[in-house]
Protein backbone atom coordinates (compact mmCIF):
# COMPACT_ATOMS: atom_id res chain seq x y z
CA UNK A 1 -9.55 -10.58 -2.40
CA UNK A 2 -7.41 -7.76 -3.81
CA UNK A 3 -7.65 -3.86 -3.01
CA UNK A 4 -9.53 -2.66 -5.22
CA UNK A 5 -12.14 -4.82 -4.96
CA UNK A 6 -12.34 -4.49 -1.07
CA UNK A 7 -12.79 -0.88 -2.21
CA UNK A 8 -15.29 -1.59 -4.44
CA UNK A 9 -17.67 -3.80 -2.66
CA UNK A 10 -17.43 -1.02 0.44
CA UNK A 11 -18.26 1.37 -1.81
CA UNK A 12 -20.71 -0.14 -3.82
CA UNK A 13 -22.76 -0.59 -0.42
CA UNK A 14 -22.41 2.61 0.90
CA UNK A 15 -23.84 3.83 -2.87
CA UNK A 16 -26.40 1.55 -2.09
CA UNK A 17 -27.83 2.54 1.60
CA UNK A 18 -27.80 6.45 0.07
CA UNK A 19 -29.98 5.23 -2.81
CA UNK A 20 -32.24 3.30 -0.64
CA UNK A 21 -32.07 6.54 1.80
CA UNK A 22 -33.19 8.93 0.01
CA UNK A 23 -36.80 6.73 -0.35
CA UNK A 24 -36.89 5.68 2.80
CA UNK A 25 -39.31 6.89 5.45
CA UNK A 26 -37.60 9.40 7.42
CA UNK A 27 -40.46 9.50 9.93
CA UNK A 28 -38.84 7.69 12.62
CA UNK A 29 -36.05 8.50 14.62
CA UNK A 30 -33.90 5.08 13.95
CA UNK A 31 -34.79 5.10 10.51
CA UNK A 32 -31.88 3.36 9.54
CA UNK A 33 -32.22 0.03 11.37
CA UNK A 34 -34.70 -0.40 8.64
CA UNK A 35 -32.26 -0.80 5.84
CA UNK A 36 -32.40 -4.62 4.52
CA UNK A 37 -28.71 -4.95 3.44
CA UNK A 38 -27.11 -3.97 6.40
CA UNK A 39 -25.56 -7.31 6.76
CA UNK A 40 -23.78 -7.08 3.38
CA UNK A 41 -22.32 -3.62 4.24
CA UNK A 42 -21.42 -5.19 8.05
CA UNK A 43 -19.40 -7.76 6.09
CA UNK A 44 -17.48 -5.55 3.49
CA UNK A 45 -17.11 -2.66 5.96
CA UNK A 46 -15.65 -5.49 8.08
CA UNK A 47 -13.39 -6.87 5.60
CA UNK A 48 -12.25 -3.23 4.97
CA UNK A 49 -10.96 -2.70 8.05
CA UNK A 50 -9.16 -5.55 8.52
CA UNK A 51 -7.41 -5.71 5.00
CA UNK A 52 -6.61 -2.24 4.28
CA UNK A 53 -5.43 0.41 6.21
CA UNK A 54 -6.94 3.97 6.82
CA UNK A 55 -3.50 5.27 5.89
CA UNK A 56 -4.10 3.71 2.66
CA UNK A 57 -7.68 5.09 2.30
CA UNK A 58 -8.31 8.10 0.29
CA UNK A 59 -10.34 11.18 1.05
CA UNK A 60 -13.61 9.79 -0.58
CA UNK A 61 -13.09 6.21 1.04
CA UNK A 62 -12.53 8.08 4.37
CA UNK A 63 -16.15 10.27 3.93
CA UNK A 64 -17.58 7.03 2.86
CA UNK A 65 -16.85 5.23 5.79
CA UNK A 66 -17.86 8.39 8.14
CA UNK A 67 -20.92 8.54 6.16
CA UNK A 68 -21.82 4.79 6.87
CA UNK A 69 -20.51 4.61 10.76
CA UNK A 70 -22.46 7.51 11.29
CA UNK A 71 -25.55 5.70 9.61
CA UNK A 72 -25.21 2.67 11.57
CA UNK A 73 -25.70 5.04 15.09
CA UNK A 74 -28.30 2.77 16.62
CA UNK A 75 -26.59 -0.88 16.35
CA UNK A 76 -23.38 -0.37 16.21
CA UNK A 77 -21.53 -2.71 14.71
CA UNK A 78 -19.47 -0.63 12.53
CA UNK A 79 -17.89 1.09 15.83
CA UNK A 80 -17.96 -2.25 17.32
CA UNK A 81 -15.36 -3.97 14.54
CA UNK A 82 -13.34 -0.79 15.03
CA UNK A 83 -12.57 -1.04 18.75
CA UNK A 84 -11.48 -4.63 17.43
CA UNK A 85 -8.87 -2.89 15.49
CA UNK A 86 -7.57 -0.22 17.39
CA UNK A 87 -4.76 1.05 15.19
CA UNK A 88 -7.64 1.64 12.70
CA UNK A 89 -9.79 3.35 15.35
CA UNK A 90 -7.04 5.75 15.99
CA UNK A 91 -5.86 6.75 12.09
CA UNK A 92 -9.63 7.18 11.68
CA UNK A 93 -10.15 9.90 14.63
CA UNK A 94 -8.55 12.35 12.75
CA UNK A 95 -10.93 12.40 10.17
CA UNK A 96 -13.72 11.78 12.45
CA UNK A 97 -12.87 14.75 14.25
CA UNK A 98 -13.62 17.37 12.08
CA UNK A 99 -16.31 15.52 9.97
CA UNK A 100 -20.06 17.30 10.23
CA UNK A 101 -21.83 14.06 11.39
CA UNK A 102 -21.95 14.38 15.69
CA UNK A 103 -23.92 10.81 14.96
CA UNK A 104 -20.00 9.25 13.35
CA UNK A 105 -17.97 12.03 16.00
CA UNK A 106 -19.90 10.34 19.46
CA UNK A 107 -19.68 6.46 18.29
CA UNK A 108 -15.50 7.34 17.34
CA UNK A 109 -15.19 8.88 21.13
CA UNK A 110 -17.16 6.14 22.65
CA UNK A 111 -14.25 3.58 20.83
CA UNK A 112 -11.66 5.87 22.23
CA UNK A 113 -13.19 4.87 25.65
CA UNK A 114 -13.12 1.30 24.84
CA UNK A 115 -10.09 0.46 23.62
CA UNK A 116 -6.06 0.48 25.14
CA UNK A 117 -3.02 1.70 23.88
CA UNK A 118 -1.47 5.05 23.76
CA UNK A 119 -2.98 6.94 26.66
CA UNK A 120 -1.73 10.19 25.61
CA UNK A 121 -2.90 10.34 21.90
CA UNK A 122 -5.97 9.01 23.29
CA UNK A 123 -6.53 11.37 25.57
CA UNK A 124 -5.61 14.30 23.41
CA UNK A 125 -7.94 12.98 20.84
CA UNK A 126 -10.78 13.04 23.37
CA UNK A 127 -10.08 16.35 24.65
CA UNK A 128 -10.34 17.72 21.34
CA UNK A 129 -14.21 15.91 21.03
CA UNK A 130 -14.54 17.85 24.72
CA UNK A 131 -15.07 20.95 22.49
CA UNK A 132 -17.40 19.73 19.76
CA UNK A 133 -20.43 21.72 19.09
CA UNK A 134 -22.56 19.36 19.92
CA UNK A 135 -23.20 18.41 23.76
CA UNK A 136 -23.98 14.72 23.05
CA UNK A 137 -20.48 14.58 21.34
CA UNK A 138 -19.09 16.10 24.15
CA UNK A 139 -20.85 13.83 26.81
CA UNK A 140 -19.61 10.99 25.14
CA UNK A 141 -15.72 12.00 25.02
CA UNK A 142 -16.22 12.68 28.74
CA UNK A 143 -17.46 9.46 29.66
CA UNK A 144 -14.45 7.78 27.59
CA UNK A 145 -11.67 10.37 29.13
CA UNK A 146 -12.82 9.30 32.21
CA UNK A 147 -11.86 5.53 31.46
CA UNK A 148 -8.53 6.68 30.80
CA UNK A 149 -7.80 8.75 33.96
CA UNK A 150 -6.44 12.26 33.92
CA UNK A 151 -2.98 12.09 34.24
């Protein structure tokens, strides 16, 4: 499968949760469990990540992705295939880390937590997330600084 059509597919599922979002019944705190493609965006947000890199990804492929990570905040599979790819877990955090959505900023410092590698950037990203606005953000880059020590 080429590029574009990686892009594509993503995209074309991500267009497709916000159309199906803004019907859906709101009412319910985990109101997005209740979306009945999920398994095709799991699959192309899958295949995204492991055939193209963020440093490839634009600035509306990068929201995208935010958008839908942040989306999928009570499964989370999306996070899940990320700490499976690490190197795209840490292009990503940039991004993540000054994108509005605490529900895509918590799940990207929880995968700090979870994955190994360079301590340092690691840590540095996480210490940024320490002074997020929002406490559950912050809570959740503690708990992951904490797996990677203090030193």
């Amino acid at each position: 499968m080429g590029e574009e059509e990686l892009v594509l597919l993503f995209k074309n599922g991500v267009s497709d949760f916000k159309r199906w979002a803004r019907k859906a019944d709101k009412s319910s705190e985990e109101w997005e469990t209740e979306y009945p493609n999920w398994n095709w965006q799991y699959h192309d947000t899958g295949n995204l990540l492991k055939e193209l890199s963020v440093e490839r990804w634009n600035e509306e492929l990068i929201e995208d992705f935010l958008y839908i990570l942040a989306r999928d905040n009570e499964v989370e599979n999306i996070i899940e295939n990320l700490i499976d790819i690490p190197n795209q877990l840490l292009s990503l955090t940039k991004y993540a880390l000054i994108y509005s959505d605490a529900d895509a900023k918590w799940q990207v410092a929880y995968g700090l937590g979870e994955i190994k590698g360079d301590n340092l950037l690691i840590r540095m990203y996480l210490s940024d997330f320490l002074n997020d606005e929002q406490e559950y953000v912050r809570r959740r880059a503690s708990f992951a600084l904490d797996k990677h020590g203090t030193q």
